[in-house]
Protein backbone atom coordinates (compact mmCIF):
# COMPACT_ATOMS: atom_id res chain seq x y z
CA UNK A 1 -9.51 41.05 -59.44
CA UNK A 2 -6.62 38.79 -60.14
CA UNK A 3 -4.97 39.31 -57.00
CA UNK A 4 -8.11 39.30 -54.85
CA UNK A 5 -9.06 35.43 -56.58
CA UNK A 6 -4.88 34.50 -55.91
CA UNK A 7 -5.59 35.90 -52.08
CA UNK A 8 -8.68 34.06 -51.50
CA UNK A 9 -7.32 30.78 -52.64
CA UNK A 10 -4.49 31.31 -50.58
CA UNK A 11 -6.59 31.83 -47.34
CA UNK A 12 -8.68 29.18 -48.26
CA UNK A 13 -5.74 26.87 -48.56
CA UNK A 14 -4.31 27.90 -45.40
CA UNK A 15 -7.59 28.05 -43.04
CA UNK A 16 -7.71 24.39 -44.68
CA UNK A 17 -4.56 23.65 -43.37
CA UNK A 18 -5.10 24.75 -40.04
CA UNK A 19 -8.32 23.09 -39.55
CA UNK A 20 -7.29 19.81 -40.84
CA UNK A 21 -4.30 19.84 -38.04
CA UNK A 22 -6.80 21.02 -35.47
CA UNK A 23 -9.11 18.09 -36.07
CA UNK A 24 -6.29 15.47 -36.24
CA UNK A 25 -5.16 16.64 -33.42
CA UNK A 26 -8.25 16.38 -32.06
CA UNK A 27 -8.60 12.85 -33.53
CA UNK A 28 -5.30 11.87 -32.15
CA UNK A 29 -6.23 13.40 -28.70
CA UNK A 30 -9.81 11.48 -28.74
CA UNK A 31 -7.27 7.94 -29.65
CA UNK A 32 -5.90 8.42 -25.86
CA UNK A 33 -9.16 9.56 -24.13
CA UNK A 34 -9.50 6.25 -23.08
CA UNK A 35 -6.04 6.33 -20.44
CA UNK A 36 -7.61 9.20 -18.34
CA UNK A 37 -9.15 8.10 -15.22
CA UNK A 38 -8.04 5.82 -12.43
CA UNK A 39 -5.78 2.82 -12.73
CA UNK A 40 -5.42 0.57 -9.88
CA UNK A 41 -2.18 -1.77 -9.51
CA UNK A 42 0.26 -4.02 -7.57
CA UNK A 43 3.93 -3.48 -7.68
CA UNK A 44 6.62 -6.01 -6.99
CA UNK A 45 10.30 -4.62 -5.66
CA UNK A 46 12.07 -7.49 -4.74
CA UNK A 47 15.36 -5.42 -3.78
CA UNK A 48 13.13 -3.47 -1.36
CA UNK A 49 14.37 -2.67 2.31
CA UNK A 50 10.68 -2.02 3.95
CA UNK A 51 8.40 -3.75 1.49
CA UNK A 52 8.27 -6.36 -1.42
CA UNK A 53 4.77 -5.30 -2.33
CA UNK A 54 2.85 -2.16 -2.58
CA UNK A 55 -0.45 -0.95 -4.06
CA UNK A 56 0.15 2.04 -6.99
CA UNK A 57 -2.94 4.00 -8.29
CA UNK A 58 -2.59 6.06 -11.31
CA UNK A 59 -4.72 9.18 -11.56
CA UNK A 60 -4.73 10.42 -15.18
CA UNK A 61 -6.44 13.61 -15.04
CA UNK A 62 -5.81 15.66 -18.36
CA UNK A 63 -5.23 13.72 -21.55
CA UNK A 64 -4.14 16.71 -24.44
CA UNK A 65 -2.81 15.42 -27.96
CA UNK A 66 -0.31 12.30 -27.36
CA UNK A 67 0.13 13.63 -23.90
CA UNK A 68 -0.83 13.25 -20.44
CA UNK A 69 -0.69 13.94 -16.51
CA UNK A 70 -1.87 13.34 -13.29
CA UNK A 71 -0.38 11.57 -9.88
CA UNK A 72 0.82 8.30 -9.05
CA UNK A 73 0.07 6.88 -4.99
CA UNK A 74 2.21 4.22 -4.01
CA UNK A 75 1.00 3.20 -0.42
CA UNK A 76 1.99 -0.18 1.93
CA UNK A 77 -0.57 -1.67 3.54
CA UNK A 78 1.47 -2.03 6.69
CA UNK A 79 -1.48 -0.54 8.95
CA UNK A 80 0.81 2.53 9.38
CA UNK A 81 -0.57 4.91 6.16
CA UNK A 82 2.69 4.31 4.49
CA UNK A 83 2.14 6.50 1.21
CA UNK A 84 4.08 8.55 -1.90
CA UNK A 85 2.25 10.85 -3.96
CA UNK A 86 3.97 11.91 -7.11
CA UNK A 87 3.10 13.98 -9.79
CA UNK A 88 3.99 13.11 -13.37
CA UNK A 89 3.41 14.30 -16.98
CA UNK A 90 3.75 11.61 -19.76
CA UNK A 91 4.03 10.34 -23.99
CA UNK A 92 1.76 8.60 -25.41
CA UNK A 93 3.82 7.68 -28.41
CA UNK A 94 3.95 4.23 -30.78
CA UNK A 95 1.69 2.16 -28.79
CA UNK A 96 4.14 2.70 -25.51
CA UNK A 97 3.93 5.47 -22.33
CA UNK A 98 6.73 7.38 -21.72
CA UNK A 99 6.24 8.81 -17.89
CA UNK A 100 8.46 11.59 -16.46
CA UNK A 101 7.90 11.98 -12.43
CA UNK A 102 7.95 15.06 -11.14
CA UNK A 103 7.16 16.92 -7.80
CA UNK A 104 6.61 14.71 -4.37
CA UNK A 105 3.41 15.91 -3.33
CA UNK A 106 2.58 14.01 -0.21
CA UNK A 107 5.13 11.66 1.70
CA UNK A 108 4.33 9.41 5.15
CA UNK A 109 7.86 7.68 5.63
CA UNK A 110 8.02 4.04 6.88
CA UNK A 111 8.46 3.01 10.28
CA UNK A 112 11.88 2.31 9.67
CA UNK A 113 13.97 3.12 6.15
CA UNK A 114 12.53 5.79 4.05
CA UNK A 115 11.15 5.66 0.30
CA UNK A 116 13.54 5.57 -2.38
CA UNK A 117 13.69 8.21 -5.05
CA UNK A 118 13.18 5.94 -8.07
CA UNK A 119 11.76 9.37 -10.48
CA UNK A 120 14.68 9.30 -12.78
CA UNK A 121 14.40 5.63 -13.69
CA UNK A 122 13.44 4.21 -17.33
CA UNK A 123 10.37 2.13 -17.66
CA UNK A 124 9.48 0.61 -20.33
CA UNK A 125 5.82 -0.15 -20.76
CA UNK A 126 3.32 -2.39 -22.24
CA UNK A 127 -0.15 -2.70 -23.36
CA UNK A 128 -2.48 -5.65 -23.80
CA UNK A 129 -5.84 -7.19 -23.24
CA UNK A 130 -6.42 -9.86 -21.05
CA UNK A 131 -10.70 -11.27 -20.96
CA UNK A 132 -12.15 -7.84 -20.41
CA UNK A 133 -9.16 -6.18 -18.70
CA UNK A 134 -6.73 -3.87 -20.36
CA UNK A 135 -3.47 -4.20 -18.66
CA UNK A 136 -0.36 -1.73 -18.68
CA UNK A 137 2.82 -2.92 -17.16
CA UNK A 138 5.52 -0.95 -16.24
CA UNK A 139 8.84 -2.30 -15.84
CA UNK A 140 12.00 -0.78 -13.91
CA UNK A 141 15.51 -2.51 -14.96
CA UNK A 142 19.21 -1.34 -14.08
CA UNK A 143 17.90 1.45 -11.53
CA UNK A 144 18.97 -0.25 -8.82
CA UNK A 145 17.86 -3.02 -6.24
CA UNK A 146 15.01 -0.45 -4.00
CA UNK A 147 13.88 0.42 -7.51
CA UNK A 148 13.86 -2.75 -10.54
CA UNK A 149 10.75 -4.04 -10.33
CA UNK A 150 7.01 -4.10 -12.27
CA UNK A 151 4.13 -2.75 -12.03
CA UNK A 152 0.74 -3.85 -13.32
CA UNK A 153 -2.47 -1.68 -13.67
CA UNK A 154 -5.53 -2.24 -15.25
CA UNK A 155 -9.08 -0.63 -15.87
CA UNK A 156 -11.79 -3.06 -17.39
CA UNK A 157 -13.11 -2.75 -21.03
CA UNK A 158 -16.53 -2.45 -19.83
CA UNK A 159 -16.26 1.50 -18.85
CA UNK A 160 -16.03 2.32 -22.45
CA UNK A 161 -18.87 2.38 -24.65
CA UNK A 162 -18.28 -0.45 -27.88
CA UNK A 163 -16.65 2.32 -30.20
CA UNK A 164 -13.93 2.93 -27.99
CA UNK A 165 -13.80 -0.45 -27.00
CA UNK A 166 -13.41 -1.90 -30.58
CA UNK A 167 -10.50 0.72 -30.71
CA UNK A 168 -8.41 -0.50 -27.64
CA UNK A 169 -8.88 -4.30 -28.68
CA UNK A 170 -7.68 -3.74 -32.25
CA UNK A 171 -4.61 -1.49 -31.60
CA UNK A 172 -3.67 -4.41 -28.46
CA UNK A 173 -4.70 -7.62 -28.80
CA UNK A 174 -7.82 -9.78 -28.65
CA UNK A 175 -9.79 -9.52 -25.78
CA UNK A 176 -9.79 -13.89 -25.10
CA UNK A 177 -7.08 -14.38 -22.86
CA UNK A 178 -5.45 -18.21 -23.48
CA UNK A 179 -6.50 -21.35 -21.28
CA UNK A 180 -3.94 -23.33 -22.42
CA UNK A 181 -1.98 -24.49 -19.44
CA UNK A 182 0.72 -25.58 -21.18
CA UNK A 183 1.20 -22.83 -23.44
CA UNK A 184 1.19 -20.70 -19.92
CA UNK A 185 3.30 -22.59 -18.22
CA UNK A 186 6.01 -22.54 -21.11
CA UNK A 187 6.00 -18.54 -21.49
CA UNK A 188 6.03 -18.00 -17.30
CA UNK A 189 8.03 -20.70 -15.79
CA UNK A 190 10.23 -22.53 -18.71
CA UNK A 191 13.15 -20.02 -18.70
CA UNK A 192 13.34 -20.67 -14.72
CA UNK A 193 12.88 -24.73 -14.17
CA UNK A 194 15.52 -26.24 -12.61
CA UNK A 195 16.02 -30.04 -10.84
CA UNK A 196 13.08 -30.96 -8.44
CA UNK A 197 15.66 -30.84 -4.69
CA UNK A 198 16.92 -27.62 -6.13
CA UNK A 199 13.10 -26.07 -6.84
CA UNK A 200 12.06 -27.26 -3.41
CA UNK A 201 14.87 -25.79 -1.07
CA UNK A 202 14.14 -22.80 -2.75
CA UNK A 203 10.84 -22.52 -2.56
CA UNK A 204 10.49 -23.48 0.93
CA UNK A 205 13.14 -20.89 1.78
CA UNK A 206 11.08 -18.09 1.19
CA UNK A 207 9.26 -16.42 4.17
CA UNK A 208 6.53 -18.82 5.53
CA UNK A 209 4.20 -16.97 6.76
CA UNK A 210 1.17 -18.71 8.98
CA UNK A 211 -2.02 -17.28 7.57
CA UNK A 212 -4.25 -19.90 9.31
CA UNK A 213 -4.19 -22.99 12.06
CA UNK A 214 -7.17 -25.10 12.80
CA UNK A 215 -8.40 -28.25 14.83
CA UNK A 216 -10.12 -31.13 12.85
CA UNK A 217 -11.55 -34.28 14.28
CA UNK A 218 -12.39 -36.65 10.95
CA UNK A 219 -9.00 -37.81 9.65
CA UNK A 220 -10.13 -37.55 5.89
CA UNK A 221 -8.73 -33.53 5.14
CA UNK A 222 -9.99 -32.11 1.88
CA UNK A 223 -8.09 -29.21 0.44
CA UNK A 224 -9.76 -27.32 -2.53
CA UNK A 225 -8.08 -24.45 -4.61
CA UNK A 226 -9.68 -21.86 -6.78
CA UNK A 227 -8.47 -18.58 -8.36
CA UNK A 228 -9.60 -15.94 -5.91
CA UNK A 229 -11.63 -12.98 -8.29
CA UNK A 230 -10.62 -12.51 -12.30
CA UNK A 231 -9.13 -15.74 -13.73
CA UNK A 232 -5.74 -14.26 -14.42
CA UNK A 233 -3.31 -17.35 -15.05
CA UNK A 234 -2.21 -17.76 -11.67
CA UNK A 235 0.08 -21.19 -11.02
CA UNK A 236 0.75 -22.57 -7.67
CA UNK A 237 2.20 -25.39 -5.94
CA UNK A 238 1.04 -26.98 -2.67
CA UNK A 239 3.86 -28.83 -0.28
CA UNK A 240 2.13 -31.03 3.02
CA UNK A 241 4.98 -31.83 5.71
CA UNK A 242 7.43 -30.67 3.13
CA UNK A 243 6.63 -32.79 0.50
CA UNK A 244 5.37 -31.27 -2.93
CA UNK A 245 1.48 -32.76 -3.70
CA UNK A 246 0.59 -30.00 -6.41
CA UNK A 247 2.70 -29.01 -8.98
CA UNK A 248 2.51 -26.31 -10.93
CA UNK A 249 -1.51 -25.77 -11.43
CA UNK A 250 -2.88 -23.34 -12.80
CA UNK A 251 -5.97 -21.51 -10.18
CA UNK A 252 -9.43 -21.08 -12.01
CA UNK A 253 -13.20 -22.14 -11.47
CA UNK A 254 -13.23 -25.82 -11.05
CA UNK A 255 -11.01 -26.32 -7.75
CA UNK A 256 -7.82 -28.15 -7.31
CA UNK A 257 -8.32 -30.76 -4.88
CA UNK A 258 -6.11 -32.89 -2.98
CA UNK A 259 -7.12 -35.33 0.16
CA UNK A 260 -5.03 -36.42 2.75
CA UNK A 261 -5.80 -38.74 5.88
CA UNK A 262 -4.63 -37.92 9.00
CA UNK A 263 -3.54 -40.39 12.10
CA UNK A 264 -3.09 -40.74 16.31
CA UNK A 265 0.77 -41.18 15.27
CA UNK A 266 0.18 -38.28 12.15
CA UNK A 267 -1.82 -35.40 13.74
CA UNK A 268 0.21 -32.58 12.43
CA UNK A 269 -0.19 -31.19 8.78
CA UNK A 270 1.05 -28.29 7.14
CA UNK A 271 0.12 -26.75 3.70
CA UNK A 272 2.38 -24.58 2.36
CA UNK A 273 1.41 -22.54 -1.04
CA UNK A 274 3.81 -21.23 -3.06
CA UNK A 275 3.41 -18.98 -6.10
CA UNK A 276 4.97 -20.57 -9.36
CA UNK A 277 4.68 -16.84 -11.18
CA UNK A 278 2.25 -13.57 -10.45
CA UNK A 279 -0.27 -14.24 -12.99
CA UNK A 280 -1.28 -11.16 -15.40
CA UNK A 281 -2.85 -9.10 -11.93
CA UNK A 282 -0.15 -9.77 -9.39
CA UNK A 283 -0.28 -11.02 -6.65
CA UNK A 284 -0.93 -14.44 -6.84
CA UNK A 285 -4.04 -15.03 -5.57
CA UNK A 286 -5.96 -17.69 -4.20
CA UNK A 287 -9.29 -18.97 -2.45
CA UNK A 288 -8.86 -22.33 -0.26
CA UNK A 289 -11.34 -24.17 1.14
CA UNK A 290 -10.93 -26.92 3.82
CA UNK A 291 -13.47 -29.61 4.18
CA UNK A 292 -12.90 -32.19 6.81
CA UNK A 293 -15.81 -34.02 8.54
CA UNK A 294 -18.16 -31.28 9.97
CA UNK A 295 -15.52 -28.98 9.72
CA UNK A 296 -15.74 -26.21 6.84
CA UNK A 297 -13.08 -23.64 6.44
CA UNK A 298 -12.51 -20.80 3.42
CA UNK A 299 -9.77 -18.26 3.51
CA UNK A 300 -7.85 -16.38 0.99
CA UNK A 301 -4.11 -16.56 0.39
CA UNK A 302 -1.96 -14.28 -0.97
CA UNK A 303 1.33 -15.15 -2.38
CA UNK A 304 4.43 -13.85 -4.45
CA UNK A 305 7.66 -14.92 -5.52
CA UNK A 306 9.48 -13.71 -2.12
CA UNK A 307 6.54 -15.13 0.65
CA UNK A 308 4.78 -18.28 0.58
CA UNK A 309 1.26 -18.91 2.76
CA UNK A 310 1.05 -21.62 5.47
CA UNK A 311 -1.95 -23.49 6.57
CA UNK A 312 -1.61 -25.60 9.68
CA UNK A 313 -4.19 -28.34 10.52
CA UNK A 314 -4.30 -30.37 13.84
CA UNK A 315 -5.74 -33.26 13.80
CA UNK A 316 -7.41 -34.38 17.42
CA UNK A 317 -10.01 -37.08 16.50
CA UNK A 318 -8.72 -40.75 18.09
């Protein structure tokens, strides 16, 4: 009877055992439910041949203990169906994502160069809210100029139900993203300021590119600037005929506005917008409305730290 009471206790310990890893395991798997699903993203290369910018979608579709898989699509929107599909497994491990790429699955080369293989590369990775956004950044260093670059993704908050929300926000960050300007402009632009020639010349010596020309005929020309979608920090400056009118503002709600008045002997006038930093959901974005006389225009303009968006506006009133 001894020995049957010792052998009991035993199992009992041991089935304890087991179950109690089983359902923290379980627990632990349930911590990372929340990654699986779709991620939508922007990457920046700078040191890229074909393309500076391309849109990356993560697909996590199995999400097992502190692990995870699924596919990453990198596509550029360059009308051609550009596109990498890449399978990858991945660690879930204090607070960070570990990815290892695997298998190409799908390739559509460029018109000209190829896409590099960046799989064995490093990231390192980080998680935080932003308003009701959580964002994960990936970030490629020493790998080479076709491969350094970041990567943002994000899903929104509101797809989980509260419990799981109250989760994500307390393991990374509150959910209020800051408004303060200058606190913004210190963390994304200090490290990089330098003299006002020096700032313009470079800025102007990105790529230019024309993203809109009209005809007015009242010689008062309104420009107004908003953030274009989720208010995400973004900080722009405006140049007309080369000369800088905005400075570093930062896009939201209430507009950014700047009035000019054109002239018989000043008919030409040229915007340029230039992105000061990527805001937390690159690219830059922006929505610009023109007002001048019975003339309405509204556009979008995208920017980065490589191509800058050019308005031109003709003036042929008298």
């Amino acid at each position: 009877m001894p020995v049957f009471n010792s052998m009991f206790l035993f199992l009992r310990r041991v089935i304890g055992s087991v179950l109690m890893v089983f359902i923290c395991c379980n627990c632990y798997a349930q911590d990372i439910a929340w990654m699986s699903g779709v991620w939508k993203g922007t990457g920046i290369v700078p040191g890229s041949l074909y393309s500076t910018d391309y849109v990356r979608t993560l697909y996590i579709d199995k999400v097992a203990g502190n692990r995870f898989m699924g596919k990453l699509v990198s596509e550029v929107k360059d009308g051609k169906g550009t596109r990498q599909d890449i399978a990858f497994t991945g660690l879930y491990e204090n607070s960070g994502l570990k990815f290892n790429y695997g298998q190409v699955l799908y390739t559509k080369e460029p018109p000209y160069g190829q896409w590099w293989d960046c799989r064995a590369c490093n990231s390192t990775s980080v998680i935080r809210i932003s308003a009701d956004t959580i964002l994960l950044t990936l970030t490629n260093i020493n790998c080479g100029q076709t491969c350094d670059g970041e990567t943002k993704y994000y899903k929104l908050l509101s797809g989980f139900d509260a419990a799981v929300q109250k989760k994500i926000t307390g393991a990374f960050g509150d959910k209020e993203v800051s408004k303060d300007i200058n606190a913004i402009l210190k963390n994304d632009t200090a490290k990089t300021v330098v003299p006002p020639v020096i700032d313009t010349i470079n800025q102007l010596a990105r790529t230019n590119t024309v993203i809109a020309t009209y005809k007015v005929f009242s010689p008062e020309i309104k420009i107004m600037l908003f953030d274009n979608g989720e208010i995400d920090t973004d900080i722009v400056s405006v140049y007309h005929n080369g000369n800088k009118i905005i400075d570093k503002k930062i896009l939201g709600t209430t507009p950014i506005v700047y009035t000019i008045t054109a002239s018989a002997d000043k008919r030409t006038h040229e915007f340029i917008l230039v992105a000061e930093n990527l805001g937390n959901i690159p690219p830059n974005t922006a929505f610009m409305r023109i007002i001048s006389g019975d003339d309405h225009y509204e556009l979008f303009a995208k920017t980065n730290l490589q191509e800058n968006a050019t308005i031109k506006i003709e003036y042929a009133g008298k």
